[in-house]
PDB file of N, CA and C in Angstrom:
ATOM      1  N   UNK A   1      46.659  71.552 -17.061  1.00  0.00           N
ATOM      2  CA  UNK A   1      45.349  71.011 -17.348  1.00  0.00           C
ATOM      3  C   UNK A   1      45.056  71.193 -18.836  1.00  0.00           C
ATOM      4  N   UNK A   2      44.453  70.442 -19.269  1.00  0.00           N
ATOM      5  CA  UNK A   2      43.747  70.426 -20.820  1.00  0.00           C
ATOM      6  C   UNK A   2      42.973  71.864 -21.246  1.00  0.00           C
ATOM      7  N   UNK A   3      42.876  72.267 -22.624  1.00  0.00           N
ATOM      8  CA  UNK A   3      42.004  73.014 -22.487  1.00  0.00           C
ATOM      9  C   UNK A   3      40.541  73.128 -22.448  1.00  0.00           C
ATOM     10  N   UNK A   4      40.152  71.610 -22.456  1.00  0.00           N
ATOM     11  CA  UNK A   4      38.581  71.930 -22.697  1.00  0.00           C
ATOM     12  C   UNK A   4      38.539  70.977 -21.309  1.00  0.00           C
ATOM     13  N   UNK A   5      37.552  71.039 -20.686  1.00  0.00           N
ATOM     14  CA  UNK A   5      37.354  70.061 -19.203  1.00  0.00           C
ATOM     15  C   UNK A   5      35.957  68.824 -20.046  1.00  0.00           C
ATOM     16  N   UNK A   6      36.271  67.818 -19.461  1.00  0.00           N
ATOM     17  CA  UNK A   6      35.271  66.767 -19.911  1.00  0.00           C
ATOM     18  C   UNK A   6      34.564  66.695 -19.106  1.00  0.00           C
ATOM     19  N   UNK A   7      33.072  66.274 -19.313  1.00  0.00           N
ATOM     20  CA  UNK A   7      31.579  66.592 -19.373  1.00  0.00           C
ATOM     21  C   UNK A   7      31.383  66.710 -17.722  1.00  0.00           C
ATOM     22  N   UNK A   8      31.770  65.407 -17.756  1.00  0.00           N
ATOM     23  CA  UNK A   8      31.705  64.341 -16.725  1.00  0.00           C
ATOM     24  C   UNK A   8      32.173  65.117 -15.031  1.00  0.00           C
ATOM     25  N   UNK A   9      33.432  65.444 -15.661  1.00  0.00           N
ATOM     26  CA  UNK A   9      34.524  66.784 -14.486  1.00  0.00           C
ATOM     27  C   UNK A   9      33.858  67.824 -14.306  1.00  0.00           C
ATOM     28  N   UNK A  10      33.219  68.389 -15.391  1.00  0.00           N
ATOM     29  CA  UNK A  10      32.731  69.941 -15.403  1.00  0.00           C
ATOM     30  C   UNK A  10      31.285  69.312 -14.401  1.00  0.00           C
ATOM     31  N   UNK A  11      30.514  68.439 -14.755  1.00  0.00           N
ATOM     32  CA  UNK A  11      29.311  68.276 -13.099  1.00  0.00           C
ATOM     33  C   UNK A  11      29.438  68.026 -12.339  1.00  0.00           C
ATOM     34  N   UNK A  12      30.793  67.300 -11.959  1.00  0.00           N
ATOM     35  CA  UNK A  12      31.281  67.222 -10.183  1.00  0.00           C
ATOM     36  C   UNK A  12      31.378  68.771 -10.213  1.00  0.00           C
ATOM     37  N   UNK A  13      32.339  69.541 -10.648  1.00  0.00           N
ATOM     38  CA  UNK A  13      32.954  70.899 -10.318  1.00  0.00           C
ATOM     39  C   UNK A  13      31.501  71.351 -10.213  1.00  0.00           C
ATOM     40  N   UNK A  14      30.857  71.334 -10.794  1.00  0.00           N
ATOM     41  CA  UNK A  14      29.561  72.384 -10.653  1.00  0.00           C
ATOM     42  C   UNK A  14      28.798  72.229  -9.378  1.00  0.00           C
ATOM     43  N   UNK A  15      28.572  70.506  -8.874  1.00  0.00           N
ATOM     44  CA  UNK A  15      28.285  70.302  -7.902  1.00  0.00           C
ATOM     45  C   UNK A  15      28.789  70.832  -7.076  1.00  0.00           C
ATOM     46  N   UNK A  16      30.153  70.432  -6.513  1.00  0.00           N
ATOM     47  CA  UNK A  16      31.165  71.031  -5.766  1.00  0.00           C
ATOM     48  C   UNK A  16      30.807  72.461  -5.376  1.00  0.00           C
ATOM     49  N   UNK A  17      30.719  73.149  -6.821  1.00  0.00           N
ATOM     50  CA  UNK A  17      30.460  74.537  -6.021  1.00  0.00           C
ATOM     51  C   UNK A  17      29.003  75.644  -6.214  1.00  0.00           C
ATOM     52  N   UNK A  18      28.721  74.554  -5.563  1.00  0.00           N
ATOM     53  CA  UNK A  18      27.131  74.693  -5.241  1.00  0.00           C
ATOM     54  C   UNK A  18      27.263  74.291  -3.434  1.00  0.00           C
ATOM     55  N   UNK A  19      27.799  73.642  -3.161  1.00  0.00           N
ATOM     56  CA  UNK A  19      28.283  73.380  -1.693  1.00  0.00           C
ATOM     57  C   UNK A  19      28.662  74.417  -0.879  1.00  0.00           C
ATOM     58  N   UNK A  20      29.415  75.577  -1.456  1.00  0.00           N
ATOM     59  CA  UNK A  20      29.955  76.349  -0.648  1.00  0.00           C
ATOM     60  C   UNK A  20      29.339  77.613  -0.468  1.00  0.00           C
ATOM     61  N   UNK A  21      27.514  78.136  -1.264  1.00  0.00           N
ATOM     62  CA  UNK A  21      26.982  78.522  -1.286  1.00  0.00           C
ATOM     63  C   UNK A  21      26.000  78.470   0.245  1.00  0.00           C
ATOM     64  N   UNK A  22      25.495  79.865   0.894  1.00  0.00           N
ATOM     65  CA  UNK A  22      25.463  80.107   2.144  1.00  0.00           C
ATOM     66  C   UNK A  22      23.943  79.537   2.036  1.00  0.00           C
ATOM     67  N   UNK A  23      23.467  79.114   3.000  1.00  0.00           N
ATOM     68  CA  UNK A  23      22.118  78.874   3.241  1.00  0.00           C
ATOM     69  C   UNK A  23      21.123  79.802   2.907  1.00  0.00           C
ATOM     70  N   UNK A  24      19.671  79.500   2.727  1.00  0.00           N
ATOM     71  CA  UNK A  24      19.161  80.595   2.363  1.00  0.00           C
ATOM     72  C   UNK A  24      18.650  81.535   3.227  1.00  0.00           C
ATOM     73  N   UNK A  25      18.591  83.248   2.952  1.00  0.00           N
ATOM     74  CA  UNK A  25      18.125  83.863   4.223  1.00  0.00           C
ATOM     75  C   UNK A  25      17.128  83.774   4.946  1.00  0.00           C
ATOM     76  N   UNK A  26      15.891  83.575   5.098  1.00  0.00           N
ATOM     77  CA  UNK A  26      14.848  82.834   5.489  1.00  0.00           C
ATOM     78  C   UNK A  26      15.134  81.834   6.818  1.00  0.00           C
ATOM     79  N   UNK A  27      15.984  80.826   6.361  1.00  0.00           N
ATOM     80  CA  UNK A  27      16.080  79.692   7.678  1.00  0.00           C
ATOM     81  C   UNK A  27      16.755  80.324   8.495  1.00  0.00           C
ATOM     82  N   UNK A  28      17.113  81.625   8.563  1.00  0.00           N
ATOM     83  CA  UNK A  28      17.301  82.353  10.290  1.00  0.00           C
ATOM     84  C   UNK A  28      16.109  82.497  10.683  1.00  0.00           C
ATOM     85  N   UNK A  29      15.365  83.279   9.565  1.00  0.00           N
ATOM     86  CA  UNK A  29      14.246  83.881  10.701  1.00  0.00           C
ATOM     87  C   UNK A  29      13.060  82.211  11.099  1.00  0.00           C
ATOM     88  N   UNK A  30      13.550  81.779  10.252  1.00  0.00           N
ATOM     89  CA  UNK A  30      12.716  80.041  10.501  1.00  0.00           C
ATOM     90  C   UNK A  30      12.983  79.486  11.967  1.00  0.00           C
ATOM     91  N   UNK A  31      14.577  79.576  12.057  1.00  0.00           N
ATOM     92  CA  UNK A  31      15.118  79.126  13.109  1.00  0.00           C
ATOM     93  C   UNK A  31      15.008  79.896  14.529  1.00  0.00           C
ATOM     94  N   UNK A  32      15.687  81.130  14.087  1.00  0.00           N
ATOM     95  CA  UNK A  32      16.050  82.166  15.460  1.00  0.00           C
ATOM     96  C   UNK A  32      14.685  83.328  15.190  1.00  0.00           C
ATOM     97  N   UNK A  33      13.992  83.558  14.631  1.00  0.00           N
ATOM     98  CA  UNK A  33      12.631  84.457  14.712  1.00  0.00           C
ATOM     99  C   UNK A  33      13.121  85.723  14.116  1.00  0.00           C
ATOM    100  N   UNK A  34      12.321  86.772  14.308  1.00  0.00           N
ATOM    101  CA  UNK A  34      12.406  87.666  13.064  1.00  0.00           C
ATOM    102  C   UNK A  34      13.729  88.738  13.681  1.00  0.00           C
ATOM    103  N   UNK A  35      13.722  88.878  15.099  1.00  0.00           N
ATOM    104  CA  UNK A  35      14.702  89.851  15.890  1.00  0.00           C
ATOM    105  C   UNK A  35      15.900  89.357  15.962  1.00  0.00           C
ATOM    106  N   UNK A  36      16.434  88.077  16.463  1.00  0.00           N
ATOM    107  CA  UNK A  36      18.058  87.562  16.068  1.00  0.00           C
ATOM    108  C   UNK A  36      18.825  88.037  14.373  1.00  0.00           C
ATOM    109  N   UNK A  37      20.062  88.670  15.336  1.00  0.00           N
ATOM    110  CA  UNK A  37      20.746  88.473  13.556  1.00  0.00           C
ATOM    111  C   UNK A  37      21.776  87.325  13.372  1.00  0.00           C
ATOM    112  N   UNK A  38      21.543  86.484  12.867  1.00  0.00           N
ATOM    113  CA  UNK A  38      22.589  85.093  12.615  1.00  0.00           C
ATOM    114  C   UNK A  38      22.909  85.234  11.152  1.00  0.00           C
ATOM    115  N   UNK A  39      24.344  84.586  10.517  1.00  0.00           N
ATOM    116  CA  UNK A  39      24.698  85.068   9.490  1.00  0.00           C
ATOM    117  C   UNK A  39      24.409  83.720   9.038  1.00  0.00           C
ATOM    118  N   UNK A  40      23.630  83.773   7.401  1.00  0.00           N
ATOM    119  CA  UNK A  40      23.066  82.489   6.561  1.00  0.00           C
ATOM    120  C   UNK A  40      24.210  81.631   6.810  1.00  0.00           C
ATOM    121  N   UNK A  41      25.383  81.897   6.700  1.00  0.00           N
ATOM    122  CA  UNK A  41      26.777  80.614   7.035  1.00  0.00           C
ATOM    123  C   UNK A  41      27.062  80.270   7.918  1.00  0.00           C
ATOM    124  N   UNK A  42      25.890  79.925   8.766  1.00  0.00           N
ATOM    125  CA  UNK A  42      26.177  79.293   9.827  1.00  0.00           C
ATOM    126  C   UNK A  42      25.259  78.045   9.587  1.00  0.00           C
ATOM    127  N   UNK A  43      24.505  77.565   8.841  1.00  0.00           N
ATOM    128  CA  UNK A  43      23.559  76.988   8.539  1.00  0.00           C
ATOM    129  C   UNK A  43      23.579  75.570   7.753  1.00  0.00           C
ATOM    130  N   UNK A  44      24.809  76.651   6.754  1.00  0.00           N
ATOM    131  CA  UNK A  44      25.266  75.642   5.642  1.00  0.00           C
ATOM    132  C   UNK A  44      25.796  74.309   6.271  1.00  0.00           C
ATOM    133  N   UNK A  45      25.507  72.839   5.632  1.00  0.00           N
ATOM    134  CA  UNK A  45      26.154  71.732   5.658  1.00  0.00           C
ATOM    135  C   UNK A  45      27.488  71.918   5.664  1.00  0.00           C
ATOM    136  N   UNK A  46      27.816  72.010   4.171  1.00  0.00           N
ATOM    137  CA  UNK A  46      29.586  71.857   3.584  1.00  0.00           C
ATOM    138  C   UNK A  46      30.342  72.948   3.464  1.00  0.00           C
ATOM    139  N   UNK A  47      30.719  73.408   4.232  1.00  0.00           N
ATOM    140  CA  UNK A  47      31.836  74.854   4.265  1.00  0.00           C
ATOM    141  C   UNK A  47      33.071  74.346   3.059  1.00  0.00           C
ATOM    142  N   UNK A  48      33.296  74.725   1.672  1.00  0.00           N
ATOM    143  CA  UNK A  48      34.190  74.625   1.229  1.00  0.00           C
ATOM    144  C   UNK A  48      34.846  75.952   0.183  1.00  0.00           C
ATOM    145  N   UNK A  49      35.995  76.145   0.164  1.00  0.00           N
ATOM    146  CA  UNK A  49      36.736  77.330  -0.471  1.00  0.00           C
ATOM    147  C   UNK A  49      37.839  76.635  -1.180  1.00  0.00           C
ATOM    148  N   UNK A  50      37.785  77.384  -3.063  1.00  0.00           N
ATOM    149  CA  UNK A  50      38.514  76.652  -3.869  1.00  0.00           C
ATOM    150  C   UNK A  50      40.122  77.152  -2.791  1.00  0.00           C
ATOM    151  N   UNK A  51      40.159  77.909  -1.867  1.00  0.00           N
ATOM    152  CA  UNK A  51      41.961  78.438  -1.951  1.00  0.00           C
ATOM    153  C   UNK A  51      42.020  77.344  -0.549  1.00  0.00           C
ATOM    154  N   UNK A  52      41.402  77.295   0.379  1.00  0.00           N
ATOM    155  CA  UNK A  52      41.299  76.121   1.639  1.00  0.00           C
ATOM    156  C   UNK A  52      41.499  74.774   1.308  1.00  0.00           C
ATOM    157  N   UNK A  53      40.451  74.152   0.813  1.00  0.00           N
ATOM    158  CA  UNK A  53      40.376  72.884   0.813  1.00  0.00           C
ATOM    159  C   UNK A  53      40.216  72.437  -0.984  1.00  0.00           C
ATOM    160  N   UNK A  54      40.743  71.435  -0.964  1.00  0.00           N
ATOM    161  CA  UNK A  54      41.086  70.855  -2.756  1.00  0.00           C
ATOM    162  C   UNK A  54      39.904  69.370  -3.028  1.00  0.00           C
ATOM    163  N   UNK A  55      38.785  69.502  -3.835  1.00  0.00           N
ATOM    164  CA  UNK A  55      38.289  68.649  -3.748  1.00  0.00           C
ATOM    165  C   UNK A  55      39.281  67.479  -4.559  1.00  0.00           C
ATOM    166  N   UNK A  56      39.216  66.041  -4.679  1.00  0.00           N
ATOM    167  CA  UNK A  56      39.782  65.386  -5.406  1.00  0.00           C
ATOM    168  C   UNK A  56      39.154  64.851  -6.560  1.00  0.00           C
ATOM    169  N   UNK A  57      39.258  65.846  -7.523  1.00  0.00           N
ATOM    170  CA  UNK A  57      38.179  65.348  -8.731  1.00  0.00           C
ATOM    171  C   UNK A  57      38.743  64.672  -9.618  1.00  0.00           C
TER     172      UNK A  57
END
């Protein structure tokens, strides 16, 4: 890869990994009430990990 990333690449990538960030803690107790313990990653839309899955940027 190059050494500097262009503009354009570097805001998909940023997007990208903003995706794999867990829901916030709150929408358990929103969802399941204050006594359930559910883990925020269950919540999330887009489950993604740079070593799992390869976005195609």
């Amino acid at each position: 890869m190059s050494r500097s990333l262009h503009p354009s690449k570097k805001r998909r990538l940023i997007k990208r990994g903003k995706q794999t960030k867990w829901a916030p803690f709150w929408t358990v107790m929103k969802k399941f009430g204050k006594g359930r313990r559910v883990h925020p990653s269950r919540f999330t839309s887009v489950k993604r990990s740079w070593r799992r899955t390869k976005s195609k940027l």
